[in-house]
Protein backbone atom coordinates (compact mmCIF):
# COMPACT_ATOMS: atom_id res chain seq x y z
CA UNK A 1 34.48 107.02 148.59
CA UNK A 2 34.50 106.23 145.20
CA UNK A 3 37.98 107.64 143.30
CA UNK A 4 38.82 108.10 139.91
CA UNK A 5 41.95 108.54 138.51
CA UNK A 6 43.07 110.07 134.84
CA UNK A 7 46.82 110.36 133.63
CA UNK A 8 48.22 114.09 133.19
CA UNK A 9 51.68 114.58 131.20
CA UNK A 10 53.30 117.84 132.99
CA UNK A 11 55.00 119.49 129.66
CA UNK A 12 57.93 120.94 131.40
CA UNK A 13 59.10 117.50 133.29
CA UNK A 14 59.29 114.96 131.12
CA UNK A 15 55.40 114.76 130.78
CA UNK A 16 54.25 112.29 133.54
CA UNK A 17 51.29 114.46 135.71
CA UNK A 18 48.30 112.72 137.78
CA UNK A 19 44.81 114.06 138.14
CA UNK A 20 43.03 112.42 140.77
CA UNK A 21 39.00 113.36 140.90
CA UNK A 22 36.45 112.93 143.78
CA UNK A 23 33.29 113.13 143.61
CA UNK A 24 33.04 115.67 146.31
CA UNK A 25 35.20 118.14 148.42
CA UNK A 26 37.14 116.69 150.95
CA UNK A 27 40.28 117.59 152.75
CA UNK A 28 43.81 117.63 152.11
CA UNK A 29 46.55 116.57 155.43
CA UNK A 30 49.38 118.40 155.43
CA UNK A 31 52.66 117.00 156.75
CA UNK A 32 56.06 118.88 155.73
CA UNK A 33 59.38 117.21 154.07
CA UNK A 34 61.43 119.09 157.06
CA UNK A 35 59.47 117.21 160.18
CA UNK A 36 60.88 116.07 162.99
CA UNK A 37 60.03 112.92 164.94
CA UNK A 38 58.60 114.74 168.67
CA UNK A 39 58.67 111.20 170.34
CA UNK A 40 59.05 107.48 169.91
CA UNK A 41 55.15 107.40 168.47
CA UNK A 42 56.18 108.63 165.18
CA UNK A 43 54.46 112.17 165.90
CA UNK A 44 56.22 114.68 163.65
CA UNK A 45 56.03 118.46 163.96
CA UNK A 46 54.75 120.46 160.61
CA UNK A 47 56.79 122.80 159.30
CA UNK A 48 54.97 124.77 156.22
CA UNK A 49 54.60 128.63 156.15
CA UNK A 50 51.98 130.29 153.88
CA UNK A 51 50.59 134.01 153.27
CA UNK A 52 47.24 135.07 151.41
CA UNK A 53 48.48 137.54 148.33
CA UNK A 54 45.43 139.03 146.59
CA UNK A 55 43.08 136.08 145.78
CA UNK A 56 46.09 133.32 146.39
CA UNK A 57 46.95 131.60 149.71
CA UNK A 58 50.40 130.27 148.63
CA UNK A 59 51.72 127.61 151.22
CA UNK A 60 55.43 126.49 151.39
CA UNK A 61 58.09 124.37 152.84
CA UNK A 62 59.70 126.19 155.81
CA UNK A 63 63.02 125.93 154.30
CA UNK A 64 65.10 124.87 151.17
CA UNK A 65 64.76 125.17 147.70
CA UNK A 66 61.14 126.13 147.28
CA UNK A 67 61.12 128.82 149.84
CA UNK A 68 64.47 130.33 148.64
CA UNK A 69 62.46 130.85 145.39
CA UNK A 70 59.48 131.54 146.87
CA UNK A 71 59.60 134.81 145.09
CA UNK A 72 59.76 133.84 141.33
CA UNK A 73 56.88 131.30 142.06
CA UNK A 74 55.11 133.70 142.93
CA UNK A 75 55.96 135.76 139.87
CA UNK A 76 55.26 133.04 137.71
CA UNK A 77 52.09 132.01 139.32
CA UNK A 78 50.32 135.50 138.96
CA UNK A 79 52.05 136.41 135.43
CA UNK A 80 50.32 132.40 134.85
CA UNK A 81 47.07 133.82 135.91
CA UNK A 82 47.31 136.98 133.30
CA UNK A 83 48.18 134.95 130.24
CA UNK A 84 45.70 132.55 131.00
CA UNK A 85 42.63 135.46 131.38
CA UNK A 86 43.73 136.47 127.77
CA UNK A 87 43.21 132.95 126.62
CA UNK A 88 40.10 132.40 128.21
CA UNK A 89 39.06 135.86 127.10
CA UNK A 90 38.06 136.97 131.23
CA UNK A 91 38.56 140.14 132.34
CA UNK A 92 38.86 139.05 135.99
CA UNK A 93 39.79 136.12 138.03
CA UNK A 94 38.91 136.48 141.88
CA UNK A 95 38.43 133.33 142.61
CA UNK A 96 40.60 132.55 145.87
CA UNK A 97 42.48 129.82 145.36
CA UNK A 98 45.52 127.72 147.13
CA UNK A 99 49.11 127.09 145.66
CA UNK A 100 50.66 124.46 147.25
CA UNK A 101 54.45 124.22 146.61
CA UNK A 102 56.32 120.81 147.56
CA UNK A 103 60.11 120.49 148.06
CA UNK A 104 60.16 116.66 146.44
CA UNK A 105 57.79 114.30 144.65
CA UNK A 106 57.96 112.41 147.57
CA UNK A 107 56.27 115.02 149.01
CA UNK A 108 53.96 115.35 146.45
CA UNK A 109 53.37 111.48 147.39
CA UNK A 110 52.34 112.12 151.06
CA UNK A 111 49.67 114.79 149.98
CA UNK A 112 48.14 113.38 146.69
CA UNK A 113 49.28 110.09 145.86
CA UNK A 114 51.42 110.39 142.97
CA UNK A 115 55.34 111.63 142.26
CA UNK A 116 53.80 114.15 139.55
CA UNK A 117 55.27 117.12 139.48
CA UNK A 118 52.06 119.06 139.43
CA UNK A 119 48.56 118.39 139.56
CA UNK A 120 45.37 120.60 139.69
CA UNK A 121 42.24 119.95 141.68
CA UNK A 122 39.17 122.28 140.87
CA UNK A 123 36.93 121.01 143.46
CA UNK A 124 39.46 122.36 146.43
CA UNK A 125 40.55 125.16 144.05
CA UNK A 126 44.04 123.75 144.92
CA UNK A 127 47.05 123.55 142.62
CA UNK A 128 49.99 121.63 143.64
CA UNK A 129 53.39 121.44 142.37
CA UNK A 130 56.94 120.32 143.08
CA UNK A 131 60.08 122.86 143.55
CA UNK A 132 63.67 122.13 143.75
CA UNK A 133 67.17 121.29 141.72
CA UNK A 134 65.74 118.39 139.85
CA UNK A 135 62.37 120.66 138.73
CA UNK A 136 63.26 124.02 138.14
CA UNK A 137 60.63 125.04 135.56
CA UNK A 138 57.34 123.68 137.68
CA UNK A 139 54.32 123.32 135.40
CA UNK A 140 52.69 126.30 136.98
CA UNK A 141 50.95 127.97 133.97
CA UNK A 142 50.25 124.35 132.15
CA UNK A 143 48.55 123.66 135.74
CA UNK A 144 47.20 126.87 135.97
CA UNK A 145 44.89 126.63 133.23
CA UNK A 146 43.78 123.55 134.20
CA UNK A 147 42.05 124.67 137.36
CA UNK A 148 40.66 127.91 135.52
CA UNK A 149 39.23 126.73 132.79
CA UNK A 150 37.48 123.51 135.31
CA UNK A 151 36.51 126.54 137.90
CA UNK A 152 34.32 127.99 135.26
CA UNK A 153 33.42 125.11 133.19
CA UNK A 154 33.86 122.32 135.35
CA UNK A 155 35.21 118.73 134.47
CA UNK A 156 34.85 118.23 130.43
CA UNK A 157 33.17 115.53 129.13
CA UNK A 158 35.32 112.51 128.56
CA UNK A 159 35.82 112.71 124.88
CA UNK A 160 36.93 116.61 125.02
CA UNK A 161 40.08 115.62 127.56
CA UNK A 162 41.74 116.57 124.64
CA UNK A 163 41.04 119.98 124.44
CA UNK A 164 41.72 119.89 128.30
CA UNK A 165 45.20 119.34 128.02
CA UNK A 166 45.41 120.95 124.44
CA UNK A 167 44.58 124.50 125.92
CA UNK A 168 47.10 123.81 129.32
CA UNK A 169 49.19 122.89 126.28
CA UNK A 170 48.81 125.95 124.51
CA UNK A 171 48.77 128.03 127.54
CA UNK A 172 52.92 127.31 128.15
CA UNK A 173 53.06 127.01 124.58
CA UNK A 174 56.60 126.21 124.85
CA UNK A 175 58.99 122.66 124.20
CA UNK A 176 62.61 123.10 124.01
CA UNK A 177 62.65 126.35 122.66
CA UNK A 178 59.36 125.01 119.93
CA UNK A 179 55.83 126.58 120.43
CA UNK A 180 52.78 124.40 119.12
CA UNK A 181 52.02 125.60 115.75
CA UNK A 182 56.08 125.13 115.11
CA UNK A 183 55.97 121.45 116.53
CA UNK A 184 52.46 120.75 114.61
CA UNK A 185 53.94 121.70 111.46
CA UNK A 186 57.27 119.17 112.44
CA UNK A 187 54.44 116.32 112.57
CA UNK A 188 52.74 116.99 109.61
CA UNK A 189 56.08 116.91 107.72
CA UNK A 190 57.16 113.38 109.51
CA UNK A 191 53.95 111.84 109.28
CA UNK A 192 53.46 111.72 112.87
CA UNK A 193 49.39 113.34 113.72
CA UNK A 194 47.15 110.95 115.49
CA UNK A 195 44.02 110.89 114.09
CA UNK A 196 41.36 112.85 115.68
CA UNK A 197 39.48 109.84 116.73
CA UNK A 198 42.06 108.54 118.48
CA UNK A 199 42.89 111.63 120.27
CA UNK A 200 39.11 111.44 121.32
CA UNK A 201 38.60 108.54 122.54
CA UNK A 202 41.65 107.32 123.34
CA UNK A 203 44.10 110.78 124.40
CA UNK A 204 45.74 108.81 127.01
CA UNK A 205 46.17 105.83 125.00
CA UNK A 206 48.82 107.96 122.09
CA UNK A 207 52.49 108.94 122.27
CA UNK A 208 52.32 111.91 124.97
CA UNK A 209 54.56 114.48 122.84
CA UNK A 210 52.38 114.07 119.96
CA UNK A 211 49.55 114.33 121.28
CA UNK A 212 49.57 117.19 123.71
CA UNK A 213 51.16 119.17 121.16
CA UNK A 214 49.45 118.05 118.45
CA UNK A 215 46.04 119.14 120.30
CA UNK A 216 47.71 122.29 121.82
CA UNK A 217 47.71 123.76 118.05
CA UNK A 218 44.35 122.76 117.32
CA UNK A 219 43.61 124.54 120.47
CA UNK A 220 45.24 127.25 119.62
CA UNK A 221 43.21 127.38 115.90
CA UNK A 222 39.92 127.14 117.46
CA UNK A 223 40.53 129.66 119.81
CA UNK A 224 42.12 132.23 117.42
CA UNK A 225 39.78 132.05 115.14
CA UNK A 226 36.19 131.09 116.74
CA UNK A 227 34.59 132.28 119.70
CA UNK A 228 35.27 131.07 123.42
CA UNK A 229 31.36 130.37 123.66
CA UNK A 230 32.08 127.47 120.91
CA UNK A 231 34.72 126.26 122.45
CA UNK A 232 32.60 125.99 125.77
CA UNK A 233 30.26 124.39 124.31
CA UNK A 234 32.57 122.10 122.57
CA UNK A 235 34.12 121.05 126.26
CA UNK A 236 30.61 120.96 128.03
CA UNK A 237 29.01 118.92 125.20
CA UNK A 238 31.49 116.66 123.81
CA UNK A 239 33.49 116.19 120.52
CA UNK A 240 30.28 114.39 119.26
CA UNK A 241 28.49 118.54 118.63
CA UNK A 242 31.71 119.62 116.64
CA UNK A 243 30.05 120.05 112.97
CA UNK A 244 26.71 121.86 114.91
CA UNK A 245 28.99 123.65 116.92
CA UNK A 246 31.31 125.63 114.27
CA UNK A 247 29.35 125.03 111.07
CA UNK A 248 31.99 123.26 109.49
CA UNK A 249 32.94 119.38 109.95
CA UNK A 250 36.17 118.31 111.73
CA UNK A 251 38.06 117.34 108.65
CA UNK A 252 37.41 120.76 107.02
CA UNK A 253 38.68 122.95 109.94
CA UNK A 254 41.88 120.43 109.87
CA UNK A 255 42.59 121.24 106.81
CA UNK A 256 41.96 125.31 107.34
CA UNK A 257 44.30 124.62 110.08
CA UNK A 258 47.21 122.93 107.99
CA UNK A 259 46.93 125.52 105.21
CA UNK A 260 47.64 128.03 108.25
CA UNK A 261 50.47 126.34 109.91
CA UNK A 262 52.19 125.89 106.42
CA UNK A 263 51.68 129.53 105.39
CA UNK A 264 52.72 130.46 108.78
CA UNK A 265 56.07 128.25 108.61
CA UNK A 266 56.70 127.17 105.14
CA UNK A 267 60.13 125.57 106.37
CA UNK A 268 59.66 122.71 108.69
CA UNK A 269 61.52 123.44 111.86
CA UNK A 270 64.68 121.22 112.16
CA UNK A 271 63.38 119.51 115.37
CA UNK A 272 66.00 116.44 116.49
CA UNK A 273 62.58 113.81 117.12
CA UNK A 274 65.29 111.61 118.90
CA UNK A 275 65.65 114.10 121.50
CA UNK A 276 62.23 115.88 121.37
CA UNK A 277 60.66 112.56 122.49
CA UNK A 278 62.27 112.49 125.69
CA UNK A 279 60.24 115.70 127.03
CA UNK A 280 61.00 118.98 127.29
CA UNK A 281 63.29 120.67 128.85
C-alpha cells in the first residue's frame, strides 16, 4: 500500500507532529509500554484499558502517568470538542471517535511511526497523543480540530494545508502566554511574514513558528469576518478560488487584516524572538 507522509508541528511541544495518510482504512496494532515478555518467543501481554464516554472511546495505558490523569484528558478532550463546534460554527458533533493516549513517544513509535507527540487520522476517526512528565500540555485541541474539520471536509487540497494547520492553530490559540493576532502583530513589526505564496506552496518548507502562527491569524480573520461556507470552499477548492471566493483579492484582505491587528494592538507585544523560536511552552 501506497503511503504518504506530510510534516505536522504540534504547537504545545516544541512543534515537531507527523501526519501519516493512507489511502484507505486499515487497522491500527496495539501493544502497551507496560508489557511483559510471557515466554522466550518475545510474546508480550497488552496492558491498555479504555471506556466509551458519550461519542468517545478513550483508550489508555494501564498504569502511570497518563492514567493518573486520565481525568483532565478527558476534560480537556471534550471542553476541545466545544471550542472547536464554535469555530466550525456546528451545533453538534456525534461522530464516535477514538482517543488514544500513549505514555512515551516511543510508544507513539510502535503504533504510528513517528515520536510526535500527537497526530490525527480522519480516516480511523482516531486521534493519538502522548502523556507524561516530559508532555504535560498534549496537543489535544490543536489535534482535535484537525480530525473535525477532515471528518466533515475531508483532506484539503494541497495548497490550502495552510489553512489546515492555521485553524488547529487558531483553535489553541495560545504560545507562551501570546494568542495569534498578538504574535501576528510581533511579525509585522520585525519584518518576519512569509509571503502568502510561500505559505501555499511551500507551508512545510518556512520557519514553523512563523508560519503556523502567522496563518493561525489569517485564520482567525477569515473566519471572524466571512462565512464558514467560504472558508469550505476555500479548503475544498484550493488557494487558487480565493479572489472568486470572497470578492476581494488576497492582498486586499491582508491588508484589512493588518489595519485590524494594529487597531486591535497598537503596541507591539514585547515578545523575546530568541526564546519564542524555540516553541512554546
Amino acid at each position: 500500500m501506497r503511503k504518504k507522509t506530510l510534516t505536522l508541528t504540534n504547537i504545545g511541544q516544541k512543534l515537531k507532529l507527523v501526519f501519516i495518510l493512507f489511502p484507505a482504512l486499515i487497522g491500527c496494532n496495539q501493544r502497551g509500554e507496560h508489557s511483559k515478555p510471557l515466554n522466550s518467543d518475545g510474546w508480550v501481554k497488552e496492558t491498555k484499558v479504555s471506556k466509551l464516554i458519550k461519542n468517545v472511546n478513550f483508550v489508555f495505558p494501564e498504569a502511570g502517568y497518563a492514567f493518573e490523569n486520565k481525568e483532565a484528558l478527558i476534560k480537556q478532550t471534550f471542553d476541545a470538542i466545544e471550542d472547536n463546534k464554535r469555530i466550525l460554527k456546528k451545533s453538534e458533533f456525534n461522530d464516535t471517535i477514538y482517543v488514544r493516549v500513549m505514555s512515551s513517544r516511543d510508544e507513539m513509535f510502535i503504533y504510528t511511526g513517528t515520536r510526535a507527540y500527537g497526530n490525527a487520522y480522519p480516516y480511523w476517526s482516531t486521534l493519538n497523543i502522548v502523556s507524561n512528565e516530559d508532555a504535560l500540555n498534549p496537543p489535544i485541541k490543536h489535534e482535535m480540530m484537525h480530525l473535525m474539520a477532515m471528518l466533515d471536509w475531508d483532506y484539503p487540497k494541497r495548497n490550502s494545508t495552510w489553512i489546515n494547520e492555521g485553524i488547529a492553530t487558531y483553535s489553541a490559540n495560545n504560545c507562551n502566554g501570546y494568542n495569534v493576532a498578538q504574535i501576528y502583530r510581533f511579525f509585522m513589526a520585525e519584518d518576519k511574514l512569509i509571503p502568502i505564496e510561500d505559505l501555499v506552496s511551500n507551508f512545510y518548507g518556512n520557519s514553523e513558528m512563523v508560519s503556523y502562527h502567522q496563518s493561525g491569524y489569517i485564520v482567525q480573520y477569515l473566519l471572524e469576518n466571512y462565512t464558514i461556507d467560504q472558508f469550505k470552499q476555500l479548503w475544498t477548492g484550493g488557494f487558487e478560488k480565493f479572489e472568486n471566493i470572497y470578492g476581494l483579492s488576497y492582498q486586499e484582505i491582508e491588508n484589512n487584516l493588518k489595519k485590524a491587528v494594529v487597531e486591535k494592538y497598537p503596541e507591539v507585544p514585547k515578545i523575546d524572538w530568541e526564546v519564542f523560536s524555540q516553541g512554546c511552552k
